[in-house]
PDB file of N, CA and C in Angstrom:
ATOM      1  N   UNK A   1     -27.414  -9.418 -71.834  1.00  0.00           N
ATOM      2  CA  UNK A   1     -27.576 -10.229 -73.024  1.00  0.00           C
ATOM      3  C   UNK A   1     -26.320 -11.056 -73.275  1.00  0.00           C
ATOM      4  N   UNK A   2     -24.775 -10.549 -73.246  1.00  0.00           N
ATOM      5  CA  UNK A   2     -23.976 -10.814 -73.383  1.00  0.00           C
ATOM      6  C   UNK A   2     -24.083 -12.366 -71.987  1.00  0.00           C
ATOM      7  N   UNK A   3     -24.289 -12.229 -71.077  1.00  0.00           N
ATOM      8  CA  UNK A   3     -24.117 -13.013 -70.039  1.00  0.00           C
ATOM      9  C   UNK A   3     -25.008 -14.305 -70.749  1.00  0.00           C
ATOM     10  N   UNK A   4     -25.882 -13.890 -71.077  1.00  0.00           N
ATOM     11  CA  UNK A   4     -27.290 -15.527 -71.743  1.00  0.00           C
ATOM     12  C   UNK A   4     -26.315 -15.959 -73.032  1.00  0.00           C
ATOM     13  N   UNK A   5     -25.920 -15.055 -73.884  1.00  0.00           N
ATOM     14  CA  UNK A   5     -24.816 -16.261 -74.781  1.00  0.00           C
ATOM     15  C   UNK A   5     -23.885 -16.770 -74.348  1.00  0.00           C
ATOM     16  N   UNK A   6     -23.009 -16.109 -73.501  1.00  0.00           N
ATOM     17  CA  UNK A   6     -21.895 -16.660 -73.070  1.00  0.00           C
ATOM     18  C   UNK A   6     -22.350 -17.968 -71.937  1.00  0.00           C
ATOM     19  N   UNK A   7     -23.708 -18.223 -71.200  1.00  0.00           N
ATOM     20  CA  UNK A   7     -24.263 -19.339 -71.390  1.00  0.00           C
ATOM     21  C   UNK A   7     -24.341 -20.445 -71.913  1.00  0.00           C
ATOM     22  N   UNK A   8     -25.698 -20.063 -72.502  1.00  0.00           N
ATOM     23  CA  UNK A   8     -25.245 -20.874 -73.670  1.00  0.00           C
ATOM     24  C   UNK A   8     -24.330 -21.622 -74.938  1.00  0.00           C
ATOM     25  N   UNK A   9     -23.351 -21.123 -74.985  1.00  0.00           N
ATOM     26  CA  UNK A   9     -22.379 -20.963 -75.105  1.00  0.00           C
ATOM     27  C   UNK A   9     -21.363 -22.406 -74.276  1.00  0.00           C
ATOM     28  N   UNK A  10     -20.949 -21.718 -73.030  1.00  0.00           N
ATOM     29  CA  UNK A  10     -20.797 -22.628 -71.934  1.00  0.00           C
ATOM     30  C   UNK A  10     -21.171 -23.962 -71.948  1.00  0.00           C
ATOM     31  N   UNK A  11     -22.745 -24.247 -72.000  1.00  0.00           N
ATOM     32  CA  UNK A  11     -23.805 -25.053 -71.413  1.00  0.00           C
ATOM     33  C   UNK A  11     -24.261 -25.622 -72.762  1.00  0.00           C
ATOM     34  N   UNK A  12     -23.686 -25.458 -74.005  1.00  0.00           N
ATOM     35  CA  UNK A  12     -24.326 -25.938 -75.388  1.00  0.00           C
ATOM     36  C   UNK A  12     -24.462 -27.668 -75.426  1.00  0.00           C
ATOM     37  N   UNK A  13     -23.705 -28.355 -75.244  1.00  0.00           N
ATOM     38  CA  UNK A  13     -23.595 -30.048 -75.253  1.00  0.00           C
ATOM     39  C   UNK A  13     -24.831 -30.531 -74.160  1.00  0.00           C
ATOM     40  N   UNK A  14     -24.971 -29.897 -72.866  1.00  0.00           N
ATOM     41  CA  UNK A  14     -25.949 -30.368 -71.720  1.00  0.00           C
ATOM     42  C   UNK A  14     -27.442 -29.431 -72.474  1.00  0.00           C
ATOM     43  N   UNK A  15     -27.262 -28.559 -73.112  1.00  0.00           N
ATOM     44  CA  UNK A  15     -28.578 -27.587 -73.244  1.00  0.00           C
ATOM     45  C   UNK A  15     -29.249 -28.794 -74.595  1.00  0.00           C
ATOM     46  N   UNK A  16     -28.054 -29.115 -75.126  1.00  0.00           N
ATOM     47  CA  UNK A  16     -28.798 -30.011 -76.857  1.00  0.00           C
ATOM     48  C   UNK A  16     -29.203 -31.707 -76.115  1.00  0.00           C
ATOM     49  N   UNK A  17     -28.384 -31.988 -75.186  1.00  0.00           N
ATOM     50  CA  UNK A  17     -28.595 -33.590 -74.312  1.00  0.00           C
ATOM     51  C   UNK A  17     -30.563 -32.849 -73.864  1.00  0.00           C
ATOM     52  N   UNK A  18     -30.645 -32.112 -73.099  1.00  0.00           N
ATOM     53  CA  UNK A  18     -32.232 -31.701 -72.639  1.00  0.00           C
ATOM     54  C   UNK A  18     -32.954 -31.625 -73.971  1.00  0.00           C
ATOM     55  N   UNK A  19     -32.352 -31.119 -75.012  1.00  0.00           N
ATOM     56  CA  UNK A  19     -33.473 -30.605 -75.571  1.00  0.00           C
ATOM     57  C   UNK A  19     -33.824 -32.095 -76.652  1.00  0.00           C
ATOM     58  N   UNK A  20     -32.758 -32.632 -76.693  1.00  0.00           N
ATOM     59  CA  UNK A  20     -33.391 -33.836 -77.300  1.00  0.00           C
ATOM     60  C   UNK A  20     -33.624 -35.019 -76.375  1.00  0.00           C
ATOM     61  N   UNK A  21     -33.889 -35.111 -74.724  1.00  0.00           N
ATOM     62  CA  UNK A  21     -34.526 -35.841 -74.273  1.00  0.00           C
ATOM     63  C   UNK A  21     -35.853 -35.426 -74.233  1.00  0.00           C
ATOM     64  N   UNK A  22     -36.451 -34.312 -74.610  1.00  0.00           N
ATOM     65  CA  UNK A  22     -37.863 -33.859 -74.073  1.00  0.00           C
ATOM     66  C   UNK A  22     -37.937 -34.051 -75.493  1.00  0.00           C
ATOM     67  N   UNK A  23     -37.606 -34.041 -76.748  1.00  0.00           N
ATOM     68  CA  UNK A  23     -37.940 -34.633 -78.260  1.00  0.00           C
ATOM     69  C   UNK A  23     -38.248 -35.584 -78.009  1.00  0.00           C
ATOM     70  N   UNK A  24     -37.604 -36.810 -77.623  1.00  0.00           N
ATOM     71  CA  UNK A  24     -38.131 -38.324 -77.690  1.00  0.00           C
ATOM     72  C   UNK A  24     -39.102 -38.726 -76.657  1.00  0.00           C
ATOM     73  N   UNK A  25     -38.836 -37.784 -75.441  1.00  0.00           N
ATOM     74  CA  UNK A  25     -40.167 -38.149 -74.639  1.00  0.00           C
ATOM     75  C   UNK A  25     -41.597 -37.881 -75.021  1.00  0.00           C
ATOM     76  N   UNK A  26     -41.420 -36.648 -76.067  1.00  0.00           N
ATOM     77  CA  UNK A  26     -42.648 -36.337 -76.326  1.00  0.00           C
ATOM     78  C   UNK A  26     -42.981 -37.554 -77.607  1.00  0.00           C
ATOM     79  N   UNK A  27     -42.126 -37.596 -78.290  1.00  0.00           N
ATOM     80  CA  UNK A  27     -42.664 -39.201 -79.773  1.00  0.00           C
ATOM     81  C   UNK A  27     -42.948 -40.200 -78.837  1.00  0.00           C
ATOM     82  N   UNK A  28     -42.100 -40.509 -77.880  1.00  0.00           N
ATOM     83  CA  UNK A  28     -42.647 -41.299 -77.125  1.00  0.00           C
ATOM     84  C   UNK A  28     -43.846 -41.361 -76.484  1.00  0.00           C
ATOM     85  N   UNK A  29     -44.476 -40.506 -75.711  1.00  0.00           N
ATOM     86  CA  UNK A  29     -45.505 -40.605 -75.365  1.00  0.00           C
ATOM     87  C   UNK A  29     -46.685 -40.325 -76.264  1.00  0.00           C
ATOM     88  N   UNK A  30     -46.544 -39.666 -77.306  1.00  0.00           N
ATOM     89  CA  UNK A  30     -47.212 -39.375 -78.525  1.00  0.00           C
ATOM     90  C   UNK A  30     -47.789 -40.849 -79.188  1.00  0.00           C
ATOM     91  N   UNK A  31     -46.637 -41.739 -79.702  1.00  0.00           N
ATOM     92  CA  UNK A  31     -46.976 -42.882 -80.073  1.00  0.00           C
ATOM     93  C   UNK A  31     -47.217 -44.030 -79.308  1.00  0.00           C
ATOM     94  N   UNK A  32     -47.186 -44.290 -77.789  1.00  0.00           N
ATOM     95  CA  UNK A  32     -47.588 -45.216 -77.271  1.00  0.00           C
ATOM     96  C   UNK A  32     -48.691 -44.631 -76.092  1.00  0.00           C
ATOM     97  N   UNK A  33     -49.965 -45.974 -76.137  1.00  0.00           N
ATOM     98  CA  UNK A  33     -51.022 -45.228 -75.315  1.00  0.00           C
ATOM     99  C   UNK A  33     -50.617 -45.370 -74.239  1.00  0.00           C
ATOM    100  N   UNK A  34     -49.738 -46.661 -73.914  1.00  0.00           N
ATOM    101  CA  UNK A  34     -49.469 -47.024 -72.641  1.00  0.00           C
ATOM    102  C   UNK A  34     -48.642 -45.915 -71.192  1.00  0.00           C
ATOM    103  N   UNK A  35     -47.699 -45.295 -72.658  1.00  0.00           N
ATOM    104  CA  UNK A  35     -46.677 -44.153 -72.180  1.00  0.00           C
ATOM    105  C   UNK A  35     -47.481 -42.662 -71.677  1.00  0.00           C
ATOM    106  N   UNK A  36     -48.049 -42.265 -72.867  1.00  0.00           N
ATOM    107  CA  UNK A  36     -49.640 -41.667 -72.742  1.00  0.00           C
ATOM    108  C   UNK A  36     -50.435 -41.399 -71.546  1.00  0.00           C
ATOM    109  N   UNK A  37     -51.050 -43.155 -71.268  1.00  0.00           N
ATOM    110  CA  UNK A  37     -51.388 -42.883 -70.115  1.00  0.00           C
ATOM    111  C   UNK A  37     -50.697 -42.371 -68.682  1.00  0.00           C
ATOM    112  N   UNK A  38     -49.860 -43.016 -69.165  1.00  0.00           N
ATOM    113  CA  UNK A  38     -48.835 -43.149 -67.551  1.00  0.00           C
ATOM    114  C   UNK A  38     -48.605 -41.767 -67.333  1.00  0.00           C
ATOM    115  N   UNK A  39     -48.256 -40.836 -68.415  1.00  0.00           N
ATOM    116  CA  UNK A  39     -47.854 -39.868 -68.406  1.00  0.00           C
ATOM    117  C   UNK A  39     -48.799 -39.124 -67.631  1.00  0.00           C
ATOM    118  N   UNK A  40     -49.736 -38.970 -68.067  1.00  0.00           N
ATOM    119  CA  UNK A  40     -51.234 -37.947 -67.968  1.00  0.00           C
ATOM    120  C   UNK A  40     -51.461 -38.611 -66.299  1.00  0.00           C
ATOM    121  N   UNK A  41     -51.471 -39.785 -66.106  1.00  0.00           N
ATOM    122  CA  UNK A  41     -52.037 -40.162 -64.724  1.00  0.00           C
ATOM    123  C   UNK A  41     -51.081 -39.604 -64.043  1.00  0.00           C
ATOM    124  N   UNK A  42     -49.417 -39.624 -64.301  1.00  0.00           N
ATOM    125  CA  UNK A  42     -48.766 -38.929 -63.214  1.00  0.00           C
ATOM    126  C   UNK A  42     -48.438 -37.511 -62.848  1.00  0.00           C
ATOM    127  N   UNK A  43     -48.844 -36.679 -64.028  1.00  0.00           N
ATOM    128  CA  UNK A  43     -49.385 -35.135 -64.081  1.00  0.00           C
ATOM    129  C   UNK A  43     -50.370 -35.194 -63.315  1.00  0.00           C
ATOM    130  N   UNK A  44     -51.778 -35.612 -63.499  1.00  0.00           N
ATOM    131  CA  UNK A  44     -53.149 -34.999 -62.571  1.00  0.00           C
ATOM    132  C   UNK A  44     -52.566 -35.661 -61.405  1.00  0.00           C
ATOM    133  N   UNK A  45     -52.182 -36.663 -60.688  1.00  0.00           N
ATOM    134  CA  UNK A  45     -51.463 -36.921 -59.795  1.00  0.00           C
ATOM    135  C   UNK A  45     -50.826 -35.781 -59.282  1.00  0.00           C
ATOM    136  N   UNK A  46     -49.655 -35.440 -60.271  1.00  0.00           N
ATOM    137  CA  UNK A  46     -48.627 -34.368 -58.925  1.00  0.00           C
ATOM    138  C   UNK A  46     -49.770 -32.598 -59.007  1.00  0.00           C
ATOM    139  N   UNK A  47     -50.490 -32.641 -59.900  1.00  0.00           N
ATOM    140  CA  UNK A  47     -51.442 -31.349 -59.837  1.00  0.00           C
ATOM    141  C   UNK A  47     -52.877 -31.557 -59.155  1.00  0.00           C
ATOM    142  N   UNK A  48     -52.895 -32.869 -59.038  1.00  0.00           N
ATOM    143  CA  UNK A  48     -53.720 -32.666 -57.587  1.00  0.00           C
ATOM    144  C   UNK A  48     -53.386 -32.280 -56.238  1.00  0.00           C
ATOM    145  N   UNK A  49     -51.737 -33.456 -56.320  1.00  0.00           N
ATOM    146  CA  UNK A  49     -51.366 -32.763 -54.867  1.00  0.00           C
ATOM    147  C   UNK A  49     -51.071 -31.123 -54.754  1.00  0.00           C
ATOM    148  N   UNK A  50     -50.523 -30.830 -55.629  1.00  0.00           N
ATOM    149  CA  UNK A  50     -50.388 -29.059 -55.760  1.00  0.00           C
ATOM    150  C   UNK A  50     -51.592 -28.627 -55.361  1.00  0.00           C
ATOM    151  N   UNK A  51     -53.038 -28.794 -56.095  1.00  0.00           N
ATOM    152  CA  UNK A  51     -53.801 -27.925 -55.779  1.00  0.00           C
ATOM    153  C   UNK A  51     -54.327 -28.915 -54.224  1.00  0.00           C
ATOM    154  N   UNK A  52     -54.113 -29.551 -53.863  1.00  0.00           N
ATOM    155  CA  UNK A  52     -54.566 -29.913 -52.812  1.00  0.00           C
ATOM    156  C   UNK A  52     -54.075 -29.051 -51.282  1.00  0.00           C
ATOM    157  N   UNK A  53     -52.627 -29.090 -51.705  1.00  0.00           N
ATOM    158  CA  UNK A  53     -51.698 -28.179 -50.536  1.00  0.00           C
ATOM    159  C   UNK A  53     -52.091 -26.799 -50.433  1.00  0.00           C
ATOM    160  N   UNK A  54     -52.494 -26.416 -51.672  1.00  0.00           N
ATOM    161  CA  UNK A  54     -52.908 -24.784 -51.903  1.00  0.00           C
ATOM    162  C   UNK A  54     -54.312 -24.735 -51.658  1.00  0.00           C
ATOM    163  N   UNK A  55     -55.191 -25.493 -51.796  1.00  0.00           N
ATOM    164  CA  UNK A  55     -56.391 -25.567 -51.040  1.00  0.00           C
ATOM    165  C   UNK A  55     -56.055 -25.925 -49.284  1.00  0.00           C
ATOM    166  N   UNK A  56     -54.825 -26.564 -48.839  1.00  0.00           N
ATOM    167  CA  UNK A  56     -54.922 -26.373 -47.630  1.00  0.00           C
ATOM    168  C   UNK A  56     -54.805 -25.484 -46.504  1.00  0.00           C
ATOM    169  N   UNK A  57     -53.844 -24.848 -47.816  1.00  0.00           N
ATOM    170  CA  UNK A  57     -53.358 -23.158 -47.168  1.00  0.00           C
ATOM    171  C   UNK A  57     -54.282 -22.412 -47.097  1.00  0.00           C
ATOM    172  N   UNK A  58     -54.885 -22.379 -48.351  1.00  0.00           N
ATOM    173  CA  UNK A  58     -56.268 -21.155 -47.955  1.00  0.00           C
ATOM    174  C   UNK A  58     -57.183 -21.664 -47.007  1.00  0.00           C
ATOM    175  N   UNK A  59     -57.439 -22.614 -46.988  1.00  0.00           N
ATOM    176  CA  UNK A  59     -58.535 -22.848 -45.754  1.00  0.00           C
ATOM    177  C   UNK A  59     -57.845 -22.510 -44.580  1.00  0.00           C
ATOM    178  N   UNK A  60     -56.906 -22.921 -44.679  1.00  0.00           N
ATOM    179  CA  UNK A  60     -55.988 -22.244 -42.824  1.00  0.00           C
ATOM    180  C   UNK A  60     -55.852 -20.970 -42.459  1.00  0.00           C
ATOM    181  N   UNK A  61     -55.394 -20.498 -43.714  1.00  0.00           N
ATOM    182  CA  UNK A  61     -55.572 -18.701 -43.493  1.00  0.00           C
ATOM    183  C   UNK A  61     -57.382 -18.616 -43.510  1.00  0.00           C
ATOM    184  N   UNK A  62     -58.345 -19.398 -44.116  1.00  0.00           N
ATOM    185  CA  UNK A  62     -59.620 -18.380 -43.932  1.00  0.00           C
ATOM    186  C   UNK A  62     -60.181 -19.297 -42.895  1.00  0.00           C
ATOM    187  N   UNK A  63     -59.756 -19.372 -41.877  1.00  0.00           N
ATOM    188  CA  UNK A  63     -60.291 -19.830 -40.043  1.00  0.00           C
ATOM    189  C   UNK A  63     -60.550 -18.732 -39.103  1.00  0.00           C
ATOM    190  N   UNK A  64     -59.688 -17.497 -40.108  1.00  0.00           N
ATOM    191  CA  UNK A  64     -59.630 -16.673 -38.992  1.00  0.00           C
ATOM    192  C   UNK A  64     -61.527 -15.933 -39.172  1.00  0.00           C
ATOM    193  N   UNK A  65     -61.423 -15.992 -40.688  1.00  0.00           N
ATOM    194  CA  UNK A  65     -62.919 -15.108 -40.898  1.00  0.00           C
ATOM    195  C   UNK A  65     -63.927 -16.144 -39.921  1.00  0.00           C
ATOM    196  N   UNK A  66     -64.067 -17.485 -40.758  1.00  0.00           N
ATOM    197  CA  UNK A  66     -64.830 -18.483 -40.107  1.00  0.00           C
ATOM    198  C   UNK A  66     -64.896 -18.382 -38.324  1.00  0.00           C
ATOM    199  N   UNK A  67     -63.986 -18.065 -37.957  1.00  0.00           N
ATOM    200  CA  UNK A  67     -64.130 -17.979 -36.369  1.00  0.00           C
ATOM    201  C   UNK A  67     -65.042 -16.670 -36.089  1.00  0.00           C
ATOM    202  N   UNK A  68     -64.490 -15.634 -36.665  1.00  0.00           N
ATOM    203  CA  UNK A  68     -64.769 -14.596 -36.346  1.00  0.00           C
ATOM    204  C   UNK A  68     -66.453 -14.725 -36.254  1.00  0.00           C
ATOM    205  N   UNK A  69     -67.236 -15.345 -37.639  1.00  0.00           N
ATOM    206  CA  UNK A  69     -68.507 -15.453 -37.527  1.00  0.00           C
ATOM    207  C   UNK A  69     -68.799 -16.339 -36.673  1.00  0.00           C
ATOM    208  N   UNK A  70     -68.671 -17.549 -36.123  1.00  0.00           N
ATOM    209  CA  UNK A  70     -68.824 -17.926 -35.288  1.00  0.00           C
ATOM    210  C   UNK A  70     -68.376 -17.461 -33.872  1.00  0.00           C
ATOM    211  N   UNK A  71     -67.817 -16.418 -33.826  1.00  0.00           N
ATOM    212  CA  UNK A  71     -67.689 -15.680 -32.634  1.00  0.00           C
ATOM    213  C   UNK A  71     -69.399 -15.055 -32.703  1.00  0.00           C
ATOM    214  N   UNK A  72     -69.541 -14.783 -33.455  1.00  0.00           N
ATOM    215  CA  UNK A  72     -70.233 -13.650 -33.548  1.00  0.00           C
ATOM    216  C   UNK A  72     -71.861 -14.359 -33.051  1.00  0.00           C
ATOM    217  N   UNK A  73     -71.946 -15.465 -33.860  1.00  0.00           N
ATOM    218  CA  UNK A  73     -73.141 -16.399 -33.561  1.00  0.00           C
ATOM    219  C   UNK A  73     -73.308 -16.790 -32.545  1.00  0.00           C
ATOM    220  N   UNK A  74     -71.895 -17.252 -31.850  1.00  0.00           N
ATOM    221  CA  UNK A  74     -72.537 -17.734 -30.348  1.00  0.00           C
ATOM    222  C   UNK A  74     -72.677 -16.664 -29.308  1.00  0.00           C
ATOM    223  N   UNK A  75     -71.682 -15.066 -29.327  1.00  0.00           N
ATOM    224  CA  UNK A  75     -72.879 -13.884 -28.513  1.00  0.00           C
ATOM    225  C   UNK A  75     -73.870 -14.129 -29.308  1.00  0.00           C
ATOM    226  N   UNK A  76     -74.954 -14.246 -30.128  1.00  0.00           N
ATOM    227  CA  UNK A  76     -75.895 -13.721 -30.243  1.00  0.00           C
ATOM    228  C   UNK A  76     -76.769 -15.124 -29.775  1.00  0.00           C
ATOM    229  N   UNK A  77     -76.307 -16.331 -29.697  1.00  0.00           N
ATOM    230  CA  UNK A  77     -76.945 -17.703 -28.883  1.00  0.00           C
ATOM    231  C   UNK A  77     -77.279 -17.193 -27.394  1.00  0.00           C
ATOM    232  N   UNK A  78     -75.672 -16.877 -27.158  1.00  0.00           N
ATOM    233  CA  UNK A  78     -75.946 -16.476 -25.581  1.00  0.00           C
ATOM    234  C   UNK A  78     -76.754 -16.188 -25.191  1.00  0.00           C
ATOM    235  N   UNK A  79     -76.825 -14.534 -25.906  1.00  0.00           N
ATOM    236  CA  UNK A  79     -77.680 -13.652 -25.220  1.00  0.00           C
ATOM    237  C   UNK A  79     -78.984 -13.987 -25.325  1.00  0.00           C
ATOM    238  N   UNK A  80     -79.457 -15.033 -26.224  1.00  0.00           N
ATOM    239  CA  UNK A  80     -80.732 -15.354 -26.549  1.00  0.00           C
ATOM    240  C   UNK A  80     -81.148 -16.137 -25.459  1.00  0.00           C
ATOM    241  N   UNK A  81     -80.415 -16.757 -24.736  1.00  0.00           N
ATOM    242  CA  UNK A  81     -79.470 -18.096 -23.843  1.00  0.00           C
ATOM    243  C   UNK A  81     -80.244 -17.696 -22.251  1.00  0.00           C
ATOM    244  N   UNK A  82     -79.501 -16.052 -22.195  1.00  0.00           N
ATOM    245  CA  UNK A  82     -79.369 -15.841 -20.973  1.00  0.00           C
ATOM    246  C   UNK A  82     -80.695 -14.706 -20.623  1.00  0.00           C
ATOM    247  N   UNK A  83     -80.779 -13.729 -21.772  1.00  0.00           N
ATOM    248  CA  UNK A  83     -82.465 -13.408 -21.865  1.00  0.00           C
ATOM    249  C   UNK A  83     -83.591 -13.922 -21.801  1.00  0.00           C
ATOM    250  N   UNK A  84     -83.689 -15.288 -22.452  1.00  0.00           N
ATOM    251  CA  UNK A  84     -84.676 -15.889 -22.333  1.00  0.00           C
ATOM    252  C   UNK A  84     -85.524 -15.954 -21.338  1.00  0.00           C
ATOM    253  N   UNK A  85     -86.923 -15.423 -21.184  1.00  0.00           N
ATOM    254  CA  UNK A  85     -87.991 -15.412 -19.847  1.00  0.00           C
ATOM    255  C   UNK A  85     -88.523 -16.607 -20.279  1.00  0.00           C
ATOM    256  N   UNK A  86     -88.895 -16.977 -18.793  1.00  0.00           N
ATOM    257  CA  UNK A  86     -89.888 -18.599 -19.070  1.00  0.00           C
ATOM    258  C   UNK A  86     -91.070 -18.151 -18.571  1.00  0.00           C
ATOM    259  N   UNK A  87     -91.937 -18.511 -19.385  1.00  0.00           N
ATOM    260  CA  UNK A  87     -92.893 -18.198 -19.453  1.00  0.00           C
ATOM    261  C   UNK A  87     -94.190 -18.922 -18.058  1.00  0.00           C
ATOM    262  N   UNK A  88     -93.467 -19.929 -17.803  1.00  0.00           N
ATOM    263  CA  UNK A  88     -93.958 -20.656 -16.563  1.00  0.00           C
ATOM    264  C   UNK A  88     -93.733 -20.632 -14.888  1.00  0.00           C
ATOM    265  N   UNK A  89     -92.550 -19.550 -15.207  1.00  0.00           N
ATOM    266  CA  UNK A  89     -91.690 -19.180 -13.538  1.00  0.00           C
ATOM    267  C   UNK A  89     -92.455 -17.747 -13.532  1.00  0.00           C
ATOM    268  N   UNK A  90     -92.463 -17.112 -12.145  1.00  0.00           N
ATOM    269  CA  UNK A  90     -93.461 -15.936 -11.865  1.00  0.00           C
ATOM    270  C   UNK A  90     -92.199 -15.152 -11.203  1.00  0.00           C
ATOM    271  N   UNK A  91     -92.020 -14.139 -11.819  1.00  0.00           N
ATOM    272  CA  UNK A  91     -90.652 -13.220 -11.811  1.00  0.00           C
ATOM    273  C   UNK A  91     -91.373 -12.791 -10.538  1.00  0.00           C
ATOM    274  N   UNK A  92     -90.463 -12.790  -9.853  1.00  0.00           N
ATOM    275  CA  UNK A  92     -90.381 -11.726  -8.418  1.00  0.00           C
ATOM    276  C   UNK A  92     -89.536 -10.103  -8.272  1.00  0.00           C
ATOM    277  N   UNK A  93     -88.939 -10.153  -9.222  1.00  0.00           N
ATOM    278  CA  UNK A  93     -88.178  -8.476  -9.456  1.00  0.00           C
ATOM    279  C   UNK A  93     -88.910  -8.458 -10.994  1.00  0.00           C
ATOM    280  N   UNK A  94     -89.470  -7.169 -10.717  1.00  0.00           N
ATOM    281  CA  UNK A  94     -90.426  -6.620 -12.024  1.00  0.00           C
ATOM    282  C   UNK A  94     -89.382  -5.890 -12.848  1.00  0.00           C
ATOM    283  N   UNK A  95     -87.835  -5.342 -12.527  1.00  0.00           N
ATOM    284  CA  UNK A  95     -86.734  -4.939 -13.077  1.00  0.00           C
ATOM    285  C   UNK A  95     -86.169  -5.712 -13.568  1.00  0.00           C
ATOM    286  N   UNK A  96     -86.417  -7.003 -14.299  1.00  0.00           N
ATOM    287  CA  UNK A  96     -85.458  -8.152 -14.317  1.00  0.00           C
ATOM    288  C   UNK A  96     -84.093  -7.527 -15.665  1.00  0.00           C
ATOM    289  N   UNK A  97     -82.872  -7.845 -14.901  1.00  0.00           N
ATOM    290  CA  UNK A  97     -81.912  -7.265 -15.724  1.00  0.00           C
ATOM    291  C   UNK A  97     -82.316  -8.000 -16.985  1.00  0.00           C
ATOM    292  N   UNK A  98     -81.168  -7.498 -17.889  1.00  0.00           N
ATOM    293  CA  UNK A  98     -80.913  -8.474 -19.079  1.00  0.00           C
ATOM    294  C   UNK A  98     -79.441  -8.340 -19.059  1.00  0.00           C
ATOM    295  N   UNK A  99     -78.913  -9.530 -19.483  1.00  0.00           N
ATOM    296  CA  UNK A  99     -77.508  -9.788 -19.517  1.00  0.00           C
ATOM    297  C   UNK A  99     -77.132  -9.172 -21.052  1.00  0.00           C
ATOM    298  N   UNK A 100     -75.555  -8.992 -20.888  1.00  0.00           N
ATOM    299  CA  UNK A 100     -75.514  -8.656 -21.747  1.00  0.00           C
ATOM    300  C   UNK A 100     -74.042  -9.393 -21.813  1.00  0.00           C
ATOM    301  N   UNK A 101     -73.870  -9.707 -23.380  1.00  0.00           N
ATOM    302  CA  UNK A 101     -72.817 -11.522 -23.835  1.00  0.00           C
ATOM    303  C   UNK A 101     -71.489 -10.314 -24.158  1.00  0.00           C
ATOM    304  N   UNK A 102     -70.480 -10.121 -24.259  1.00  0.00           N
ATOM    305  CA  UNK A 102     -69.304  -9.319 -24.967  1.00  0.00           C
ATOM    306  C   UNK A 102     -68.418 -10.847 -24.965  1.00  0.00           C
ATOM    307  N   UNK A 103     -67.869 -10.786 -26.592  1.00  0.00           N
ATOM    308  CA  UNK A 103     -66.296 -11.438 -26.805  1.00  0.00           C
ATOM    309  C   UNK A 103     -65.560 -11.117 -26.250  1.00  0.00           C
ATOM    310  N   UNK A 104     -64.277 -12.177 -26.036  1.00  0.00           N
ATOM    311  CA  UNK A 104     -63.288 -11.407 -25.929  1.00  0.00           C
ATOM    312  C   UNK A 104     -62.375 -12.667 -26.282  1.00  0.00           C
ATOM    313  N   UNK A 105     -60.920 -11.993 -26.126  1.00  0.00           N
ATOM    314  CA  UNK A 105     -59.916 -12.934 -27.084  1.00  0.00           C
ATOM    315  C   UNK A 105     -59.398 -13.376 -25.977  1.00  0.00           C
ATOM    316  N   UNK A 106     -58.630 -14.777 -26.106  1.00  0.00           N
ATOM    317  CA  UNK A 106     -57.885 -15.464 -25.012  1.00  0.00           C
ATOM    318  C   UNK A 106     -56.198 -14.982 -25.699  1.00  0.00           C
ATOM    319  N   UNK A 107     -55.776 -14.163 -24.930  1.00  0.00           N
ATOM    320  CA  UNK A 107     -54.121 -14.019 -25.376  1.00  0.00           C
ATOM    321  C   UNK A 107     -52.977 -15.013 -24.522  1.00  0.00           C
ATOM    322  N   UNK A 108     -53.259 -15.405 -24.185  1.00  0.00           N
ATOM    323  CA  UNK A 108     -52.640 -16.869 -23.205  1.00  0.00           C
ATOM    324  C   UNK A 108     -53.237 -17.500 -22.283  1.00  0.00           C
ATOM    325  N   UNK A 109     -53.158 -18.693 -22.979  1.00  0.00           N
ATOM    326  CA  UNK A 109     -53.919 -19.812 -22.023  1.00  0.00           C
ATOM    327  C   UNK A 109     -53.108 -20.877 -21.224  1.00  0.00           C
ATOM    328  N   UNK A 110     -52.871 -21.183 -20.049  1.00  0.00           N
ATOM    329  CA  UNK A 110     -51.776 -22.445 -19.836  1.00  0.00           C
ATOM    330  C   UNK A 110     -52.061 -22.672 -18.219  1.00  0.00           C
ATOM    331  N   UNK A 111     -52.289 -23.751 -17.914  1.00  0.00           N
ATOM    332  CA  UNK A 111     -52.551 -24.602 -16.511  1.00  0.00           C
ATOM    333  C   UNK A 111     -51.811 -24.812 -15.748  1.00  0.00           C
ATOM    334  N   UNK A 112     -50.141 -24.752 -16.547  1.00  0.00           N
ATOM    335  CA  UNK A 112     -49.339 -25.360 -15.794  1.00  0.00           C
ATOM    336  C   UNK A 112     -48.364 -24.078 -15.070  1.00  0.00           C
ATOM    337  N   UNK A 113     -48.303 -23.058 -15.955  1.00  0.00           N
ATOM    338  CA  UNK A 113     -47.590 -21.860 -15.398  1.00  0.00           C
ATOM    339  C   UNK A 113     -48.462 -20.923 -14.481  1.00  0.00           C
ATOM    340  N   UNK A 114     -47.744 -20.617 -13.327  1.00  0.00           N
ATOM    341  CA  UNK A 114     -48.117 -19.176 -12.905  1.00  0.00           C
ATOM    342  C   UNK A 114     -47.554 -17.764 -12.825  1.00  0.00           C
ATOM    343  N   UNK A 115     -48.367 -16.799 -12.403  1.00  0.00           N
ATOM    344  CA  UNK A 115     -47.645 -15.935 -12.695  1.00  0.00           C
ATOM    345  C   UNK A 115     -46.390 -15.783 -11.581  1.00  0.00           C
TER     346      UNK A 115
END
């Protein structure tokens, strides 16, 4: 506690310069529409870009779910893919396998290195 007065204290001439520029900015923008506007347009301005960046982040972190289901959709394309009997070809092995699709993760990919 002692440390925030002795602050203030310190900082009294620059703390009263702030506190009466945000007084007149606010009469100011209070009484003119022009100021008003400007004001308000350059708030939703910088709080769009805020929520814009923070909407970019979450979508980047949620790619991983989004993949994951689309992992998941295309085994189940595959296998639909590679099961599929045609109904117009005359199977010659009465055992006909069925394939079966498994994921898997790529942990390094690169063309130019070998091992």
């Amino acid at each position: 506690m002692q440390q925030i007065i002795n602050f203030v204290i310190r900082h009294k001439n620059f703390l009263l310069f702030l506190f009466l520029l945000m007084l007149s900015l606010a009469f100011t923008i209070q009484s003119h529409s022009y100021h008003q506007s400007r004001f308000f347009n350059s708030a939703n301005w910088i709080t769009g870009n805020i929520y814009e960046a923070k909407q970019n982040i979450t979508a980047y972190f949620d790619l991983s779910e989004e993949n994951e289901q689309l992992i998941d959709e295309n085994q189940r394309l595959r296998k639909l893919l590679f099961n599929k009997s045609n109904s117009d070809t005359i199977s010659l092995d009465s055992t006909q396998l069925l394939y079966t699709v498994t994921t898997a993760r790529v942990i390094k990919n690169s063309y130019s290195e070998s091992r």
